[in-house]
Each structure stands twice: as structure tokens, then as C-alpha cells.
C-alpha atoms as a PDB file:
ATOM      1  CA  UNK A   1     -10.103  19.348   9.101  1.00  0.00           C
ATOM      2  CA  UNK A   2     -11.313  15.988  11.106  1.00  0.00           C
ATOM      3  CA  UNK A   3     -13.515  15.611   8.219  1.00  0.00           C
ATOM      4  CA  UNK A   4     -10.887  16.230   5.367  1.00  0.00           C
ATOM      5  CA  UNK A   5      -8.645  13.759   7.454  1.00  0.00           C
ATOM      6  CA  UNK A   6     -11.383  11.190   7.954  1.00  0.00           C
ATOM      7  CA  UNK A   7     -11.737  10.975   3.929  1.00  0.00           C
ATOM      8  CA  UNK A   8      -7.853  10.734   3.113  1.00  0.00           C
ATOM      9  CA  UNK A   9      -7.748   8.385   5.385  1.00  0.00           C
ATOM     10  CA  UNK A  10     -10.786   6.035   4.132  1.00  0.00           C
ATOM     11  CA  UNK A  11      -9.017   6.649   0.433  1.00  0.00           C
ATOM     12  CA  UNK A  12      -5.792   5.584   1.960  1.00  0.00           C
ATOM     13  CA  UNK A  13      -7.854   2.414   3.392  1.00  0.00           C
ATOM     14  CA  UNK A  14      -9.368   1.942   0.557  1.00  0.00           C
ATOM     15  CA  UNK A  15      -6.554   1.780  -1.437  1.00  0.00           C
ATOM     16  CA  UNK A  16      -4.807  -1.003   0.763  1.00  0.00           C
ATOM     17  CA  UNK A  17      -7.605  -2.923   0.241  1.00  0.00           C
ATOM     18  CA  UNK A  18      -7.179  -2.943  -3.610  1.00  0.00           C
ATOM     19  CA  UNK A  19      -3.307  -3.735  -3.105  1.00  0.00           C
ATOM     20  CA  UNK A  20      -4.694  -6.458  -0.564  1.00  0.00           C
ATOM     21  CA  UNK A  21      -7.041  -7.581  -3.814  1.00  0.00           C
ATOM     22  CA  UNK A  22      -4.433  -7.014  -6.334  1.00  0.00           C
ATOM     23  CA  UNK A  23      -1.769  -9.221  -4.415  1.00  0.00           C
ATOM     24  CA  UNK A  24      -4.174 -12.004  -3.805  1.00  0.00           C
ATOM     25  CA  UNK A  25      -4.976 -11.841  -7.241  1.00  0.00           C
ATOM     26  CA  UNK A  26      -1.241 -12.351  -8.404  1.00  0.00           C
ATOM     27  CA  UNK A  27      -0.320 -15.089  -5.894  1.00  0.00           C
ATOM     28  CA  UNK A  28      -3.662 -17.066  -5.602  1.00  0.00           C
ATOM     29  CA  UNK A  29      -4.548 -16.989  -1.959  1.00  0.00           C
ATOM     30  CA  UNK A  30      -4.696 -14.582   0.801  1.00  0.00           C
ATOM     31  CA  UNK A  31      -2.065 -16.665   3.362  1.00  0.00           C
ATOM     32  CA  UNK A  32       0.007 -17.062   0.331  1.00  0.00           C
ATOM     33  CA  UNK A  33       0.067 -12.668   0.005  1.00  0.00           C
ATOM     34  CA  UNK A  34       0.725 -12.523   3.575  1.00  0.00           C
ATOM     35  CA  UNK A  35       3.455 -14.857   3.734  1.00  0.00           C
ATOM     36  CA  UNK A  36       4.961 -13.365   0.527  1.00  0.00           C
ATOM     37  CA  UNK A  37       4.970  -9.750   2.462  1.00  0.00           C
ATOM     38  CA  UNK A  38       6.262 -11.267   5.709  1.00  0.00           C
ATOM     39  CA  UNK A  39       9.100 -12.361   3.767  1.00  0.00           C
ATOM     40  CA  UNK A  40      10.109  -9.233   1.998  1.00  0.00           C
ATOM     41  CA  UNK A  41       9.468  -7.073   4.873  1.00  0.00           C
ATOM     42  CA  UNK A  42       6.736  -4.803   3.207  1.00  0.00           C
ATOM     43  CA  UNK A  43       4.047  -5.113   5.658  1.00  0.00           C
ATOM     44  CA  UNK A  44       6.856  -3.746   8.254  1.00  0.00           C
ATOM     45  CA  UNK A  45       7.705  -0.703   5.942  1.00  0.00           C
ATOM     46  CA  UNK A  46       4.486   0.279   5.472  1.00  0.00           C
ATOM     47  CA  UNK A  47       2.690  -0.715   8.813  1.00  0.00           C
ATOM     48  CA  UNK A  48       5.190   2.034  10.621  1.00  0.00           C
ATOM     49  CA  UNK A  49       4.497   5.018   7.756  1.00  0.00           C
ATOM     50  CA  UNK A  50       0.741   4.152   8.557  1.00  0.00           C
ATOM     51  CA  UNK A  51       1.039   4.336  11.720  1.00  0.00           C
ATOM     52  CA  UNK A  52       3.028   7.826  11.355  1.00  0.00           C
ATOM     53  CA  UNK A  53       0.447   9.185   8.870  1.00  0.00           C
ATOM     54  CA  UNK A  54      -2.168   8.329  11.378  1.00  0.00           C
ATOM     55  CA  UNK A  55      -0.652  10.159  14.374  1.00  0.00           C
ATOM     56  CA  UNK A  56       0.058  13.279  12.253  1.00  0.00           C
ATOM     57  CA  UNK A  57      -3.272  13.342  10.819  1.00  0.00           C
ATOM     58  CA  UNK A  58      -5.246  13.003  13.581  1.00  0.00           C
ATOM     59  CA  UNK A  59      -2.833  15.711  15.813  1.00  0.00           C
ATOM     60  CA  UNK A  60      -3.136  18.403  13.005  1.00  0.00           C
ATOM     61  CA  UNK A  61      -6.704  17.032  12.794  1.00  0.00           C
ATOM     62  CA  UNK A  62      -7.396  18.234  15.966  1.00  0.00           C
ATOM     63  CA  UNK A  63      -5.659  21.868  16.138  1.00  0.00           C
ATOM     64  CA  UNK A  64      -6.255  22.817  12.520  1.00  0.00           C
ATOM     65  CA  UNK A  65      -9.551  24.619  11.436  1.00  0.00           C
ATOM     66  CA  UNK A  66     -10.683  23.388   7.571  1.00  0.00           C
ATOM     67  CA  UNK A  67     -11.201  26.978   5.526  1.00  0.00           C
ATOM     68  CA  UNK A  68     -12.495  25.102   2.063  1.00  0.00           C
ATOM     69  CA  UNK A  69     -15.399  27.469   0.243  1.00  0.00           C
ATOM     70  CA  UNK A  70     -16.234  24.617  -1.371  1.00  0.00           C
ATOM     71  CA  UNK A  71     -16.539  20.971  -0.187  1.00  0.00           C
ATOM     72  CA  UNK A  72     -16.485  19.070  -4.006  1.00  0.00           C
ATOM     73  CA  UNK A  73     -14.092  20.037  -7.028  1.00  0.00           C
ATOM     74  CA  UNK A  74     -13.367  18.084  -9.860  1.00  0.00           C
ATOM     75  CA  UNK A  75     -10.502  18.776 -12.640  1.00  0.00           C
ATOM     76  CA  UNK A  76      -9.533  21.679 -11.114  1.00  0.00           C
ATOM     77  CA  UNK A  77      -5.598  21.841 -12.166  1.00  0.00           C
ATOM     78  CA  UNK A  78      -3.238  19.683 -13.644  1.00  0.00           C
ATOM     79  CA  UNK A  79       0.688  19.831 -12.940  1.00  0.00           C
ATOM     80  CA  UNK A  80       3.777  18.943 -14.490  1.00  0.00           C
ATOM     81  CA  UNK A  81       6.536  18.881 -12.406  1.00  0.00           C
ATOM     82  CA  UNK A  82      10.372  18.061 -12.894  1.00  0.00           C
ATOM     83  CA  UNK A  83      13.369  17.340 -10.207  1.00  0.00           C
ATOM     84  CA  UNK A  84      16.469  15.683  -9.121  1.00  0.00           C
ATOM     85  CA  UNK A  85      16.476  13.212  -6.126  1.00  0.00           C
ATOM     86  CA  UNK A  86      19.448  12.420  -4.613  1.00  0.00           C
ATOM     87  CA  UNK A  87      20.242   8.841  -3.601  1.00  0.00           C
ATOM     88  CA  UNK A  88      21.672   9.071   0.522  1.00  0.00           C
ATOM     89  CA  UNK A  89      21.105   5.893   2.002  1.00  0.00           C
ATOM     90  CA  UNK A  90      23.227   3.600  -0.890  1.00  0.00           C
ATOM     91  CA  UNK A  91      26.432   4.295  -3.037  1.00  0.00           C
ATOM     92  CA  UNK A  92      24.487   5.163  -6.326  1.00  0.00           C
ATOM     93  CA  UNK A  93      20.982   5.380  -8.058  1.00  0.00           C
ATOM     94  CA  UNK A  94      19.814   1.835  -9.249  1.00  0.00           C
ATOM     95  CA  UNK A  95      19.057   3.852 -12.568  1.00  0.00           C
ATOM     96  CA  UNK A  96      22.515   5.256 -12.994  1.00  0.00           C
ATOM     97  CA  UNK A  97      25.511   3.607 -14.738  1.00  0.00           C
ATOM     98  CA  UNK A  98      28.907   3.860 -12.338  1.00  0.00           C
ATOM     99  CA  UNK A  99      32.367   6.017 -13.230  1.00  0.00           C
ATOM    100  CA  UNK A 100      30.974   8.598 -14.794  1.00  0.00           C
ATOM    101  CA  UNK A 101      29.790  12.307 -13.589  1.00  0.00           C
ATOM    102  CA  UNK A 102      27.377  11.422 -10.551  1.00  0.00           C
ATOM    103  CA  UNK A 103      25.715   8.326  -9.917  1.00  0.00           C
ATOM    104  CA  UNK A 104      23.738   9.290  -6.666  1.00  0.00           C
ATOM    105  CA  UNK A 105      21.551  12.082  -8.563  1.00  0.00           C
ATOM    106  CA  UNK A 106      18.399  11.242 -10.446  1.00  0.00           C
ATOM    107  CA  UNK A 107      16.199  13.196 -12.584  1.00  0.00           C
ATOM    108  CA  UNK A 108      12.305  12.950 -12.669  1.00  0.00           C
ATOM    109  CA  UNK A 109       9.638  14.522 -14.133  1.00  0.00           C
ATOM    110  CA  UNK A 110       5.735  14.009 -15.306  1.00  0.00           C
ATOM    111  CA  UNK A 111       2.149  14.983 -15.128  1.00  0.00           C
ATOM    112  CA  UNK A 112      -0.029  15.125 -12.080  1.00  0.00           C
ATOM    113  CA  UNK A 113      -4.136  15.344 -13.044  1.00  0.00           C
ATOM    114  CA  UNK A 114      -6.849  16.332 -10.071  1.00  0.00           C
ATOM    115  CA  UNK A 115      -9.247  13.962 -10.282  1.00  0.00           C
ATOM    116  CA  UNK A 116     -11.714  14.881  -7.254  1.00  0.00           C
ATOM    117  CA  UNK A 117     -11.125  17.262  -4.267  1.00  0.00           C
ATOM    118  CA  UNK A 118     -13.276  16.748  -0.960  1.00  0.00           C
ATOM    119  CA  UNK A 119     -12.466  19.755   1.210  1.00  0.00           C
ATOM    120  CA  UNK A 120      -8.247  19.093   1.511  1.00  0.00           C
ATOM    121  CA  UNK A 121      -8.837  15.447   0.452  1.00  0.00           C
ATOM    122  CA  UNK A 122      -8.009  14.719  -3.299  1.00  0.00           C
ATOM    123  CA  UNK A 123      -7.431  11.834  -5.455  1.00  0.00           C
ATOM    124  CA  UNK A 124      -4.652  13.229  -8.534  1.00  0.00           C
ATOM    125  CA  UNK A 125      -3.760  10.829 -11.654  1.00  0.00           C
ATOM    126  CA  UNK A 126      -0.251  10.602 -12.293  1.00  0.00           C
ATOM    127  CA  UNK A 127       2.481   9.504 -15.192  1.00  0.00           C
ATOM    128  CA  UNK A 128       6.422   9.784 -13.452  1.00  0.00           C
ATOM    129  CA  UNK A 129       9.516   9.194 -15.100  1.00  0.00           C
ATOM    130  CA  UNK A 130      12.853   8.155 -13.516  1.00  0.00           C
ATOM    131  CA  UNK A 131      16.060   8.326 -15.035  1.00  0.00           C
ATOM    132  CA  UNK A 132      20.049   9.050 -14.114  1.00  0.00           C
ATOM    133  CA  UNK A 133      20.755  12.676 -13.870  1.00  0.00           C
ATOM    134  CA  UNK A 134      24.059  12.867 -14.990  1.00  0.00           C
ATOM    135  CA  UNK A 135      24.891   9.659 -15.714  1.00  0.00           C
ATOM    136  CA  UNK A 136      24.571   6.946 -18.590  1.00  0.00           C
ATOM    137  CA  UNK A 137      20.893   5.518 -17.955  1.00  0.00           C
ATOM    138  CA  UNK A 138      21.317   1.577 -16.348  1.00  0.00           C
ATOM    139  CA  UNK A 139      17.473   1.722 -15.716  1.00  0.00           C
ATOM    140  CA  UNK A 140      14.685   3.990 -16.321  1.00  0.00           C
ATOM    141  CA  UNK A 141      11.229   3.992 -14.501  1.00  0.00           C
ATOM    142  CA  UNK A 142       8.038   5.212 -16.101  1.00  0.00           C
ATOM    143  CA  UNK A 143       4.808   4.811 -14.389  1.00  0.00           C
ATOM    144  CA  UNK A 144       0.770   5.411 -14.138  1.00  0.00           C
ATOM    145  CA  UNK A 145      -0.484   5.646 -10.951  1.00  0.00           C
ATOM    146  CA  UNK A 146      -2.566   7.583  -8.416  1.00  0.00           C
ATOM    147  CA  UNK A 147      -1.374   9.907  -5.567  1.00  0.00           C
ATOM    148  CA  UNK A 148      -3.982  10.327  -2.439  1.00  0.00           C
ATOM    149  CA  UNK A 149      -3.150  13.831  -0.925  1.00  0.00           C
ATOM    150  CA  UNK A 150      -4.260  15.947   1.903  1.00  0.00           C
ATOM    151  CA  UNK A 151      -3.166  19.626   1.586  1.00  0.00           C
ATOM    152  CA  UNK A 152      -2.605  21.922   4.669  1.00  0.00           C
ATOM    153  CA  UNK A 153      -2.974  25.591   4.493  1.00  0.00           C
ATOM    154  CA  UNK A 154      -1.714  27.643   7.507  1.00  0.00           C
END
């Protein structure tokens, strides 16, 4: 498990460092990212769910015995998955229009491709839709992305 945890967390490092490229990219300098982030709080937000992710990792890490047969997969599954989120921490859903049925609940749903598995470690390709449950739509959110993941089994 050490080594499963030791490759999630290089693909989670790595993948800073191409948000660390991206941002310079978009504002022209690397003090001019930085002092972008310091103002919107992001480096806060994440620097504590980093340092969280860390911890946990390396605690399981330690007291959790890696069973993979194999070490390498590639396309091994694809999922689609659907939900409903509800919105606690705010009086309605940015996507949801107000007065009507419930504007705290949103729907989502999409498509979630394995790319590579190392052990536990895996790197999935993702499309994700947003929208209001039950409400009028105010906003939707669609999105590409990627998802790093490390899967325990017990």
C-alpha cells in the first residue's frame, strides 16, 4: 500500500504542478499566480485538504497490506454515474432558480473512463454535468477533466 500511496501521491504532485503551469500561463508570471491565489484564498483551501490527504494516506499506508494480482491495468472499466447533491452550507444551489420546488438539491451525472491503474493508484477521464434538481436551471456546469484515485479494499 506505501507503494500505491507513494504513486497517488506523485500524480497528485504532479498535477499541482500543471495547475502551477497552467496559472502562470494565464496571468504571465509566477508572483503574479501567487498573489492572485493569496487573494482568493485558494492556496488556503487546498493547502489544508493536502495536508489531510497526506496524513490519511500515509496512516492507512502504514497499517494496510496492498492485495493487487496485478501491478499495471489499462482501460479496464468505464462508469456512468448519476446523483443529487444537496447544497448545506448556503441557502440554495448557484445552479438553481429560487421559489420554486427545491433550490438546495442538484442533479449530476456523466462518464468516468480508467485510463491507467498502478496497484490502487489510477488516473480515470471524466465528462460531469451539473444542473438544478428540481428547480428551473439558473446555471448548468458541464466539464472534462481527470480524477486521480486511490481505492481501498478491506
Amino acid at each position: 500500500m506505501i507503494e500505491s500511496a507513494a504513486v497517488f501521491m506523485g500524480a497528485v504532485l504532479l498535477v499541482i504542478g500543471l495547475l502551477i503551469l497552467w496559472g502562470i500561463h494565464k496571468v504571465g508570471s509566477f508572483a503574479n499566480l501567487l498573489a492572485a491565489l493569496k487573494q482568493n484564498k485558494a492556496v488556503d483551501d487546498w493547502k489544508s485538504v493536502l495536508i489531510v490527504i497526506a496524513v490519511l494516506l500515509a496512516l492507512l499506508g502504514v497499517a494496510y497490506d496492498a492485495r493487487a494480482e496485478e501491478d499495471l491495468g489499462y482501460l479496464e472499466y468505464t462508469q456512468i454515474f448519476t446523483g443529487i447533491d444537496y447544497v448545506y452550507n448556503r441557502d440554495k444551489s448557484i445552479f438553481c432558480k429560487t421559489n420554486e420546488v427545491d433550490q438546495r438539491l442538484t442533479g449530476n451525472g456523466g462518464i468516468r473512463q480508467q485510463l491507467v491503474r498502478y496497484k490502487y493508484a489510477e488516473l480515470l477521464g471524466k465528462y460531469q454535468h451539473h444542473s438544478c434538481a428540481m428547480n428551473s436551471d439558473y446555471y448548468s456546469y458541464d466539464a472534462l477533466g481527470i480524477e486521480l484515485t486511490l481505492t481501498f479494499r478491506w
